[in-house]
C-alpha atoms as a PDB file:
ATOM      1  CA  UNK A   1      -5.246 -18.007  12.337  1.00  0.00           C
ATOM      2  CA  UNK A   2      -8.082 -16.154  12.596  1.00  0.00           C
ATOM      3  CA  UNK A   3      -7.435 -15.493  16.727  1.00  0.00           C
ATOM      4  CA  UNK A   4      -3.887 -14.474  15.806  1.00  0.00           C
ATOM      5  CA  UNK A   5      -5.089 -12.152  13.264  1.00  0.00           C
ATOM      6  CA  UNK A   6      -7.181 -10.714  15.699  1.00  0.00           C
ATOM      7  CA  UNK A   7      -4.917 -10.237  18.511  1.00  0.00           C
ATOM      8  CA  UNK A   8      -2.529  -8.786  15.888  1.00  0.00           C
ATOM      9  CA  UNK A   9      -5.234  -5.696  15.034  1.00  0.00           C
ATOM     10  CA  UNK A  10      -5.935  -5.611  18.848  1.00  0.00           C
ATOM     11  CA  UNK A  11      -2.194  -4.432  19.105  1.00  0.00           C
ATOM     12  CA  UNK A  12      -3.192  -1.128  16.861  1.00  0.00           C
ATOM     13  CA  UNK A  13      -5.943   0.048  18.462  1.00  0.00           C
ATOM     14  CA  UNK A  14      -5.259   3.987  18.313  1.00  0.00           C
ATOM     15  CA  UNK A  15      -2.655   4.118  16.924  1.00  0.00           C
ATOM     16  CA  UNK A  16      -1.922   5.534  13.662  1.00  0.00           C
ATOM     17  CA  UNK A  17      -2.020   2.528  11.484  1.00  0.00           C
ATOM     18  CA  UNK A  18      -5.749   2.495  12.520  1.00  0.00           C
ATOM     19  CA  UNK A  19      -5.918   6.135  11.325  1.00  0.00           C
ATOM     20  CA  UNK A  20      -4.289   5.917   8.460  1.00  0.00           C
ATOM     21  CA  UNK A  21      -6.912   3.625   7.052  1.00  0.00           C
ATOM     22  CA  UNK A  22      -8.643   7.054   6.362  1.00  0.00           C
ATOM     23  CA  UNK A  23      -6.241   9.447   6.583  1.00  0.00           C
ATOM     24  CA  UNK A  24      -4.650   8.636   3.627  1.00  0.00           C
ATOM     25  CA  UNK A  25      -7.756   8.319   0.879  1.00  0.00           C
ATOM     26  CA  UNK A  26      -9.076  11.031   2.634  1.00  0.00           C
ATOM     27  CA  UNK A  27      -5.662  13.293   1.864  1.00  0.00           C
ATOM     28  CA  UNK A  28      -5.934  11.945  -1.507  1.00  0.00           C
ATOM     29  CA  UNK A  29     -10.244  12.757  -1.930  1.00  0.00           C
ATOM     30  CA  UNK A  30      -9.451  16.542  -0.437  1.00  0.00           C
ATOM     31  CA  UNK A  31      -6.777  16.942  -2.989  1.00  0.00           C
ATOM     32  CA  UNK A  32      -8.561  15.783  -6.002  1.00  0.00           C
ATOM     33  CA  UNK A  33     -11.648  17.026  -5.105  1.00  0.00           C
ATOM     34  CA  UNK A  34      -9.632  20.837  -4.619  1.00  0.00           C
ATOM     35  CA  UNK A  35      -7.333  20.192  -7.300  1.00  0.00           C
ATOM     36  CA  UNK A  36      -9.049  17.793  -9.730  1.00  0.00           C
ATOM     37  CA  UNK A  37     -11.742  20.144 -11.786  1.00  0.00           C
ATOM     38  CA  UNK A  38     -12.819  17.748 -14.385  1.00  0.00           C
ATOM     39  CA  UNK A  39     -10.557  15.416 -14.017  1.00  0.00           C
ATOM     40  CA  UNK A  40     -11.886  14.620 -10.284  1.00  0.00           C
ATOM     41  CA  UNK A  41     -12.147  10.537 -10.864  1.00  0.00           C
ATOM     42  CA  UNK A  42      -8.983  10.341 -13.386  1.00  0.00           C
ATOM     43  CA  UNK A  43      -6.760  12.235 -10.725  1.00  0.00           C
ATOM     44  CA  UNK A  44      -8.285  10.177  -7.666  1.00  0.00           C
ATOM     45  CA  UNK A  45      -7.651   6.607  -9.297  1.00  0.00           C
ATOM     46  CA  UNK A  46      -4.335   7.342 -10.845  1.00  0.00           C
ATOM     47  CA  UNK A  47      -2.633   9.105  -7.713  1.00  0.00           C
ATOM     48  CA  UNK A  48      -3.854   6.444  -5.535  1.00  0.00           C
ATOM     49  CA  UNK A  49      -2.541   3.937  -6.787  1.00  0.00           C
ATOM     50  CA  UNK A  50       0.790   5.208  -9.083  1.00  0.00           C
ATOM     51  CA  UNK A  51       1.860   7.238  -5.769  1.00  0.00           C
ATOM     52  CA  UNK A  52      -0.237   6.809  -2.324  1.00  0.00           C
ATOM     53  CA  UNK A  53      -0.947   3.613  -2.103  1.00  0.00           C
ATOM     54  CA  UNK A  54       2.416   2.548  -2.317  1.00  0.00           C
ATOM     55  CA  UNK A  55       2.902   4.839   0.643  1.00  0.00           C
ATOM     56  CA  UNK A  56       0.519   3.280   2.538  1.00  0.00           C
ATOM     57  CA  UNK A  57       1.415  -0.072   1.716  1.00  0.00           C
ATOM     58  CA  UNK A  58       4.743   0.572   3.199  1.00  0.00           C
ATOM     59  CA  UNK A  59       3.580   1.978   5.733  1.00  0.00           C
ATOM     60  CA  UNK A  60       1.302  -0.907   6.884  1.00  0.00           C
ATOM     61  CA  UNK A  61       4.281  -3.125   6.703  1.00  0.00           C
ATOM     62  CA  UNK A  62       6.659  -0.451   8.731  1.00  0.00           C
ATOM     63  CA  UNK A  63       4.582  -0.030  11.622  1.00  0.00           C
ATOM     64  CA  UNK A  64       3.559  -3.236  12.257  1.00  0.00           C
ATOM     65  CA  UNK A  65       7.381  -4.472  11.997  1.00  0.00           C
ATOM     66  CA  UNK A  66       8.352  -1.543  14.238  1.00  0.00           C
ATOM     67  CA  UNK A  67       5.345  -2.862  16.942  1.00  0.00           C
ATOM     68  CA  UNK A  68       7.452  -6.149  17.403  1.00  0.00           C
ATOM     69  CA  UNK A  69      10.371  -5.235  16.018  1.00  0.00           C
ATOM     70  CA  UNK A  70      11.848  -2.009  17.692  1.00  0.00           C
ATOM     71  CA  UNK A  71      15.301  -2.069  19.428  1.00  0.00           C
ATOM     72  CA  UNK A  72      13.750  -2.727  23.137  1.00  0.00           C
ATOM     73  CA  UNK A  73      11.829  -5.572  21.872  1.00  0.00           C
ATOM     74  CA  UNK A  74      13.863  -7.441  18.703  1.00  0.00           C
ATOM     75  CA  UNK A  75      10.969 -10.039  18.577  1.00  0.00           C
ATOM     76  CA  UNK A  76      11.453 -11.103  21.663  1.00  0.00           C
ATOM     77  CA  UNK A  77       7.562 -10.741  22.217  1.00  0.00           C
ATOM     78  CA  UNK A  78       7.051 -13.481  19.578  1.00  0.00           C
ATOM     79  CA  UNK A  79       9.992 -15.616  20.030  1.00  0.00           C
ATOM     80  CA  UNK A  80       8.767 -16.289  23.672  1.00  0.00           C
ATOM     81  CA  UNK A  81       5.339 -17.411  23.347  1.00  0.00           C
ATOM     82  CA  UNK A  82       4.284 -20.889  22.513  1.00  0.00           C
ATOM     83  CA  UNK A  83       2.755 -20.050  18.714  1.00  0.00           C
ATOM     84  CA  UNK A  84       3.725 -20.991  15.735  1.00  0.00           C
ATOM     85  CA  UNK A  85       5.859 -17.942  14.098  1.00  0.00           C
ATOM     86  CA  UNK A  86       5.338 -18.897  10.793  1.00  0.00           C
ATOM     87  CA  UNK A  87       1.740 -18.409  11.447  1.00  0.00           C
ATOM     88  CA  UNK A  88       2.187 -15.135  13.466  1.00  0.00           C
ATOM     89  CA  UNK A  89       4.551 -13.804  10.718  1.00  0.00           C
ATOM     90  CA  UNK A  90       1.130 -15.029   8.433  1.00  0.00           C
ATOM     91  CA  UNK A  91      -1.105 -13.140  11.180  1.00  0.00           C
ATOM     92  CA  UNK A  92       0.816  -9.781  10.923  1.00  0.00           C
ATOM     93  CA  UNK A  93       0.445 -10.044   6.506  1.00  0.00           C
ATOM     94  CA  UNK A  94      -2.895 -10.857   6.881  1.00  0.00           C
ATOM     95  CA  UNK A  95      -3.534  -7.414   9.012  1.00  0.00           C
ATOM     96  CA  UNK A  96      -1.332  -5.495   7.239  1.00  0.00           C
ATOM     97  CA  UNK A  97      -3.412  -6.844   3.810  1.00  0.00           C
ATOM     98  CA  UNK A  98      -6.880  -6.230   5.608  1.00  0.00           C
ATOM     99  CA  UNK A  99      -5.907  -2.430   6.271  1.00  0.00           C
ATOM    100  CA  UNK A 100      -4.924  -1.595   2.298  1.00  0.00           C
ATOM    101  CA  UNK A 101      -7.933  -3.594   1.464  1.00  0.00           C
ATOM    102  CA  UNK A 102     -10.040  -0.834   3.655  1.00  0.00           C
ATOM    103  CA  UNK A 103      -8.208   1.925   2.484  1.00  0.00           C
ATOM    104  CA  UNK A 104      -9.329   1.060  -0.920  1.00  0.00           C
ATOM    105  CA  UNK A 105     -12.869   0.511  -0.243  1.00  0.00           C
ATOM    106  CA  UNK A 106     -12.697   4.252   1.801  1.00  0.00           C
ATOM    107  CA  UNK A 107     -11.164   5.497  -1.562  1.00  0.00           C
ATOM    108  CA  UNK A 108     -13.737   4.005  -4.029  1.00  0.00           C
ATOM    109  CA  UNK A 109     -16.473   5.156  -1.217  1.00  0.00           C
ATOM    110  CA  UNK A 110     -14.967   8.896  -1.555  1.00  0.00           C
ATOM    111  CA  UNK A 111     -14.873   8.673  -5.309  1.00  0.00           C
ATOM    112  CA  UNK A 112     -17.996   7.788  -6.117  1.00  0.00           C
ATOM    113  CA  UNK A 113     -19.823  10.506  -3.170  1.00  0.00           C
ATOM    114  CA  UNK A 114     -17.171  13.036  -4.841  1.00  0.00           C
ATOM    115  CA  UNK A 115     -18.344  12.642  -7.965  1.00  0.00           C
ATOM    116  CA  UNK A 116     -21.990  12.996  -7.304  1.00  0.00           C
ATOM    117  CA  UNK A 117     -20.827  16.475  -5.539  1.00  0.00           C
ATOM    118  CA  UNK A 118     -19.345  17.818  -8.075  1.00  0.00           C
ATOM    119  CA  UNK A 119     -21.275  16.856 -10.577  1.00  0.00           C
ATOM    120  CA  UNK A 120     -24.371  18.537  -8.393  1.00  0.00           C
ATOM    121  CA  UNK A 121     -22.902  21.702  -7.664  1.00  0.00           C
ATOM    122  CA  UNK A 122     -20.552  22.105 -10.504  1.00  0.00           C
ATOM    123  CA  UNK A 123     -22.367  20.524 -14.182  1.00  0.00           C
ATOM    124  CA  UNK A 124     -21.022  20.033 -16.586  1.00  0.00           C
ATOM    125  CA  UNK A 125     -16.884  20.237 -15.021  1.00  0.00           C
ATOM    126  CA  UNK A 126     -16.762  16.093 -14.117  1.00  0.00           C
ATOM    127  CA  UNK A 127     -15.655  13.543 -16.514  1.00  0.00           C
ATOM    128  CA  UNK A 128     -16.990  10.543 -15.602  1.00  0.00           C
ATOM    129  CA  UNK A 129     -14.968   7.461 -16.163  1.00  0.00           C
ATOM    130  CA  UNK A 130     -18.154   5.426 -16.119  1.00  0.00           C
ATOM    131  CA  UNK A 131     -21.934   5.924 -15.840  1.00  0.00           C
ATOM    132  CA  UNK A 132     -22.074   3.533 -13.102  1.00  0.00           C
ATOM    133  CA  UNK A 133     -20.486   2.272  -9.988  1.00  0.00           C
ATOM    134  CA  UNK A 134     -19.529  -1.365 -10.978  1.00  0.00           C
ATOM    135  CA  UNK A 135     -16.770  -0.162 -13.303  1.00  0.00           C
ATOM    136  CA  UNK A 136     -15.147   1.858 -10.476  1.00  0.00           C
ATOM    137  CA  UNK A 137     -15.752  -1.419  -8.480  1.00  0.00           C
ATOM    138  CA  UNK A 138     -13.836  -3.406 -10.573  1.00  0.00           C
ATOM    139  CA  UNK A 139     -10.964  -1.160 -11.112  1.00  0.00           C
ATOM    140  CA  UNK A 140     -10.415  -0.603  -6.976  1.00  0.00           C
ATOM    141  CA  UNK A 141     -10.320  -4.633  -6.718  1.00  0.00           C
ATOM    142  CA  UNK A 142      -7.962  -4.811  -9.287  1.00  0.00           C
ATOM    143  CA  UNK A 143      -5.892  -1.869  -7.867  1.00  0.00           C
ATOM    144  CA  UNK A 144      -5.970  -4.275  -4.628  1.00  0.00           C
ATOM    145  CA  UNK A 145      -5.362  -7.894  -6.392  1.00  0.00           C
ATOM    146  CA  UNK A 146      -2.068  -6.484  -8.646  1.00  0.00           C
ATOM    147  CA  UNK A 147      -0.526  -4.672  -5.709  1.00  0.00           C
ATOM    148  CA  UNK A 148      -1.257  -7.335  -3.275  1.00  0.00           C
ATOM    149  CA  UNK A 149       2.643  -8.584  -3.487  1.00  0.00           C
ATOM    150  CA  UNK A 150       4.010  -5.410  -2.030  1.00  0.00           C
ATOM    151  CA  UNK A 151       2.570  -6.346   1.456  1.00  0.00           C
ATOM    152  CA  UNK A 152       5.180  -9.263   1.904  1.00  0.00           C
ATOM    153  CA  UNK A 153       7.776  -7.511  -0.158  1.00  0.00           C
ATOM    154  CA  UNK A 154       7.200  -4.479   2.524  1.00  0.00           C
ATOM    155  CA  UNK A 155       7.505  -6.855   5.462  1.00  0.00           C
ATOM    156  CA  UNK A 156      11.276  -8.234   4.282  1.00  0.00           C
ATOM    157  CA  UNK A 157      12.082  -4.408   3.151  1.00  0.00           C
ATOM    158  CA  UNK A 158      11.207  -2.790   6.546  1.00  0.00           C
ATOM    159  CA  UNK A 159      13.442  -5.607   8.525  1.00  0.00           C
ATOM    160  CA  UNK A 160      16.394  -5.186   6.097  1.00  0.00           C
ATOM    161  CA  UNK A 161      16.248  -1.346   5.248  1.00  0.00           C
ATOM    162  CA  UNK A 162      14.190  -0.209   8.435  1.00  0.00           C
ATOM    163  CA  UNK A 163      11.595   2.303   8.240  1.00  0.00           C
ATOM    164  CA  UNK A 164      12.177   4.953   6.317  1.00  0.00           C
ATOM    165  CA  UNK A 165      14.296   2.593   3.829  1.00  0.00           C
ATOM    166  CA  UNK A 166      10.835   0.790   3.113  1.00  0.00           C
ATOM    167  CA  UNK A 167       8.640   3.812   2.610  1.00  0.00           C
ATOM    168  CA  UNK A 168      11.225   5.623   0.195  1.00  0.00           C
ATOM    169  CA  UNK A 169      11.660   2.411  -1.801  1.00  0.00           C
ATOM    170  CA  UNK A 170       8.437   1.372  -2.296  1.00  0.00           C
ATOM    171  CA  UNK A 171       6.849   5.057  -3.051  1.00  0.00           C
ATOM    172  CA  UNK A 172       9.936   5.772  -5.324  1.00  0.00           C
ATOM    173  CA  UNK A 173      10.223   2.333  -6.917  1.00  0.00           C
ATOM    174  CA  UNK A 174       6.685   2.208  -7.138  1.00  0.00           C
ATOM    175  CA  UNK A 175       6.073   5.489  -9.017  1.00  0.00           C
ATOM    176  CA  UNK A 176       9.201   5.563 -11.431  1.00  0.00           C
ATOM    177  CA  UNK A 177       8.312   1.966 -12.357  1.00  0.00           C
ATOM    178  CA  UNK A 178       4.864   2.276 -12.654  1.00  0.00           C
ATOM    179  CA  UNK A 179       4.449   5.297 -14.996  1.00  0.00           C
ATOM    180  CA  UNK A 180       7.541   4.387 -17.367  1.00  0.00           C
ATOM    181  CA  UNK A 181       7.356   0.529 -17.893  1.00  0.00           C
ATOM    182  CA  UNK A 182       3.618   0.182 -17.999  1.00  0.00           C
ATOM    183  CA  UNK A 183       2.917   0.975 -21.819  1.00  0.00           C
ATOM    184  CA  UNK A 184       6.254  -0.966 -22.548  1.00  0.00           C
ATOM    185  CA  UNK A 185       6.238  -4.073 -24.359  1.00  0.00           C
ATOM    186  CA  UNK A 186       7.766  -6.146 -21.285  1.00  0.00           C
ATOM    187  CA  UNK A 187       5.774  -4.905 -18.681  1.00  0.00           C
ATOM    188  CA  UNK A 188       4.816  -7.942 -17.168  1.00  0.00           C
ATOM    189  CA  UNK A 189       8.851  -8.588 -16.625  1.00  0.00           C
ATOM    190  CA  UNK A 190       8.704  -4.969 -13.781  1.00  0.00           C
ATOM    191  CA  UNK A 191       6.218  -5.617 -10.759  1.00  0.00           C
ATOM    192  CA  UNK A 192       5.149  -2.352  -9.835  1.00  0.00           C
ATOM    193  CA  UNK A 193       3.899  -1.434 -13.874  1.00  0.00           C
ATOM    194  CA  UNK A 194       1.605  -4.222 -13.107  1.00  0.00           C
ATOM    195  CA  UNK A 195      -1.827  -2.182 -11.700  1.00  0.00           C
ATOM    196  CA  UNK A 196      -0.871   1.107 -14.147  1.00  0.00           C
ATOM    197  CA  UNK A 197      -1.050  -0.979 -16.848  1.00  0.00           C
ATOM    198  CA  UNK A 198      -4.287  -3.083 -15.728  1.00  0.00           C
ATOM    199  CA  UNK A 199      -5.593   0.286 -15.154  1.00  0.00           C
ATOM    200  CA  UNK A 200      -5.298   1.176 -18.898  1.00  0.00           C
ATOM    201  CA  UNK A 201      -8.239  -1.395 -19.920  1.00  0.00           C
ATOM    202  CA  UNK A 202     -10.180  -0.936 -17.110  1.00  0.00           C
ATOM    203  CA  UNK A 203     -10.782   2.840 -16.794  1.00  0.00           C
ATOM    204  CA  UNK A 204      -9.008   3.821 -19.786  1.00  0.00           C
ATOM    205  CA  UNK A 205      -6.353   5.517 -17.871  1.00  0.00           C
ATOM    206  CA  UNK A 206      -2.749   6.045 -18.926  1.00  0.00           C
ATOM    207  CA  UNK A 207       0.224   5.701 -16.392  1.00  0.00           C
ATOM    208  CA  UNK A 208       0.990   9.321 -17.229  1.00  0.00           C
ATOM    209  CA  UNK A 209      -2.756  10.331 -16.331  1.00  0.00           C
ATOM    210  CA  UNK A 210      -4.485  10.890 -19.366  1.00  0.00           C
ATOM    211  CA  UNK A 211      -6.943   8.903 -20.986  1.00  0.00           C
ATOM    212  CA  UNK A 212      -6.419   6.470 -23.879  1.00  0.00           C
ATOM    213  CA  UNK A 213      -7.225   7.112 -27.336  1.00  0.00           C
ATOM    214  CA  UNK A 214      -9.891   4.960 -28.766  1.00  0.00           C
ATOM    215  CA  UNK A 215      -8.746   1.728 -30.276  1.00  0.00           C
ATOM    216  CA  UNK A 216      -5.383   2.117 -28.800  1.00  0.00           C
ATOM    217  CA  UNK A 217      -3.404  -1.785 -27.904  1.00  0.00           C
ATOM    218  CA  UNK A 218      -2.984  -0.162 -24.396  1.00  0.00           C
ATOM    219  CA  UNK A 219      -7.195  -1.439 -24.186  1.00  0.00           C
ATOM    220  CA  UNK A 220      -6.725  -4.819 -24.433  1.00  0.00           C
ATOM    221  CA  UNK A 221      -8.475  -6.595 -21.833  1.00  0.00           C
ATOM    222  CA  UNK A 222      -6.493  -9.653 -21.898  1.00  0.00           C
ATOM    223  CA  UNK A 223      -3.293  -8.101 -19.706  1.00  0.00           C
ATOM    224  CA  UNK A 224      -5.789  -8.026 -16.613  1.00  0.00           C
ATOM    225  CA  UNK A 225      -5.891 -11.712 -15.729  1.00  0.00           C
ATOM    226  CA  UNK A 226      -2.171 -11.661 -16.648  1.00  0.00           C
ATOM    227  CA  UNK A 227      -1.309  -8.746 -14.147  1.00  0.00           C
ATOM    228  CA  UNK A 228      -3.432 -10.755 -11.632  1.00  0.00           C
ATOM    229  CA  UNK A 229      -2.085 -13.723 -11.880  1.00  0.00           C
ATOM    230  CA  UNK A 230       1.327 -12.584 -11.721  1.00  0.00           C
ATOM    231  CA  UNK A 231       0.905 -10.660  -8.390  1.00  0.00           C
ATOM    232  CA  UNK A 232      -0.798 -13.498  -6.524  1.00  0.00           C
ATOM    233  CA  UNK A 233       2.097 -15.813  -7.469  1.00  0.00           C
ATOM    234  CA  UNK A 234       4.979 -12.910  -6.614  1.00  0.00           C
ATOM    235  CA  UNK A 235       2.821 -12.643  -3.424  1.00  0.00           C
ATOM    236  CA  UNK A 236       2.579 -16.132  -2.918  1.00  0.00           C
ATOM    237  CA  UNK A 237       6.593 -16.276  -3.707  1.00  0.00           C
ATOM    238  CA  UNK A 238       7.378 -13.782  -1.370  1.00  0.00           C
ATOM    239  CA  UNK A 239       5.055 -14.307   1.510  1.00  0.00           C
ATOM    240  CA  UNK A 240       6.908 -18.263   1.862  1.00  0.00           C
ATOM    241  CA  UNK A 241      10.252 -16.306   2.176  1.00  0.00           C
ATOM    242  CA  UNK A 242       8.944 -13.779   4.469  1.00  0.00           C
ATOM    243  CA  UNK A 243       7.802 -16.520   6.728  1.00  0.00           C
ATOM    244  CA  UNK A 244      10.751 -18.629   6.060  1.00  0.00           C
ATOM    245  CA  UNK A 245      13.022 -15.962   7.054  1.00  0.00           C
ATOM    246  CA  UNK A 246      10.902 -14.263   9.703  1.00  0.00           C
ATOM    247  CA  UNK A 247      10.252 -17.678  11.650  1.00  0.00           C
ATOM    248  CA  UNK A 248      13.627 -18.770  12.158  1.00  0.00           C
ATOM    249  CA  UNK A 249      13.722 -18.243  16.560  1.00  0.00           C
ATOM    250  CA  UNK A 250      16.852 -15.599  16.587  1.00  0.00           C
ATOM    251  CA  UNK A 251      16.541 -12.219  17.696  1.00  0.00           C
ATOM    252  CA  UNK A 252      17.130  -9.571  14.936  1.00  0.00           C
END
């Protein structure tokens, strides 16, 4: 697996899923950073993961399904080679999964230098969510760990709806669902309300991008584990039809 997974990333070398790795959290650190005034970490966490890394997420999944999967090609590349598609299909999540996982860490890496800028040349204009670096730790792995589902879902979405289709649906999906269902009472029953509302507890950030009042419900630690749980099994769920489906040996 490993092999495959690296022969899969070999296929991106400069192209633009490599640069968007960094062109994306750095889009998002340049506006927050311009655009953020106090509000520099709140802004950064919140659009990341309520609007770009949905985007980028799709994205992941798009491009690699348009590498194997583009009109000329149809597969054909895999469907030809004595491996086990199941296991490439595995490969190209596991790439695709590696790449939002380093986008995250380059975001959490720009918050916390952006932070230490601003709060050296401008005092007294940051709100910190934290006084240290192991809360913003924790709130970037959870962003990861309750999103973690989309890669799959992005994978079947791409091959039905094509590109664009997967990007547009995942972004707008993403965002409507995440800011209005995530301080409902059956959020856990919506998906994509999942890492807003983990977000809540964990930095004390609303869906909507303001913070939460002291001793509000929306604090309560005990919907993190559920949020986490529930996206490793709808990632778990979905990955086994993604491979189902993908490894059958027709051509698209």
């Amino acid at each position: 697996m490993l092999n495959l997974m690296k022969a899969e990333n070999l296929k991106f070398k400069r192209t633009f899923s490599r640069k968007l790795i960094f062109l994306g959290p750095l889009g998002l650190i340049l506006l927050s950073f311009t655009f953020g005034f106090g509000y520099y970490q709140i802004n950064a966490f919140n659009w990341w993961y309520t609007l770009i890394y949905p985007g980028c997420i799709a994205l992941f999944a798009a491009l690699s399904n348009q590498k194997d999967g583009n009109k000329k090609l149809k597969y054909q590349n895999l469907y030809t080679v004595p491996v086990d598609l199941r296991a490439s299909w595995l490969a190209k999540m596991g790439v695709a999964a590696f790449y939002a996982l380093m986008s995250c860490g380059v975001v959490l890496l720009g918050i916390i230098l952006g932070t230490g800028i601003k709060g050296f040349v401008w005092q007294g204009t940051t709100l910190p969510l934290s006084d240290t670096i192991l809360p913003m730790i924790l709130g970037m792995a959870v962003v990861f760990l309750t999103s973690v589902w989309e890669i799959p879902l992005c994978f079947i979405l791409a091959k039905k709806l094509g590109f664009l289709g997967a990007v547009l649906l995942n972004v707008g999906v993403g965002t409507v669902g995440g800011v209005l269902l995530a301080e409902q009472g059956f959020w856990f029953m919506m998906p994509y309300s999942w890492t807003s509302r983990a977000m809540c507890p964990v930095l004390g950030i609303r869906p909507n991008n303001l913070l939460v009042e002291p001793g509000s419900p929306l604090l309560d630690m005990s919907v993190v584990p559920v949020a986490v749980v529930l996206s490793l099994a709808l990632c778990a769920a979905l990955t086994l039809l993604c491979v189902r489906w993908f490894s059958k040996k027709e051509a698209a």
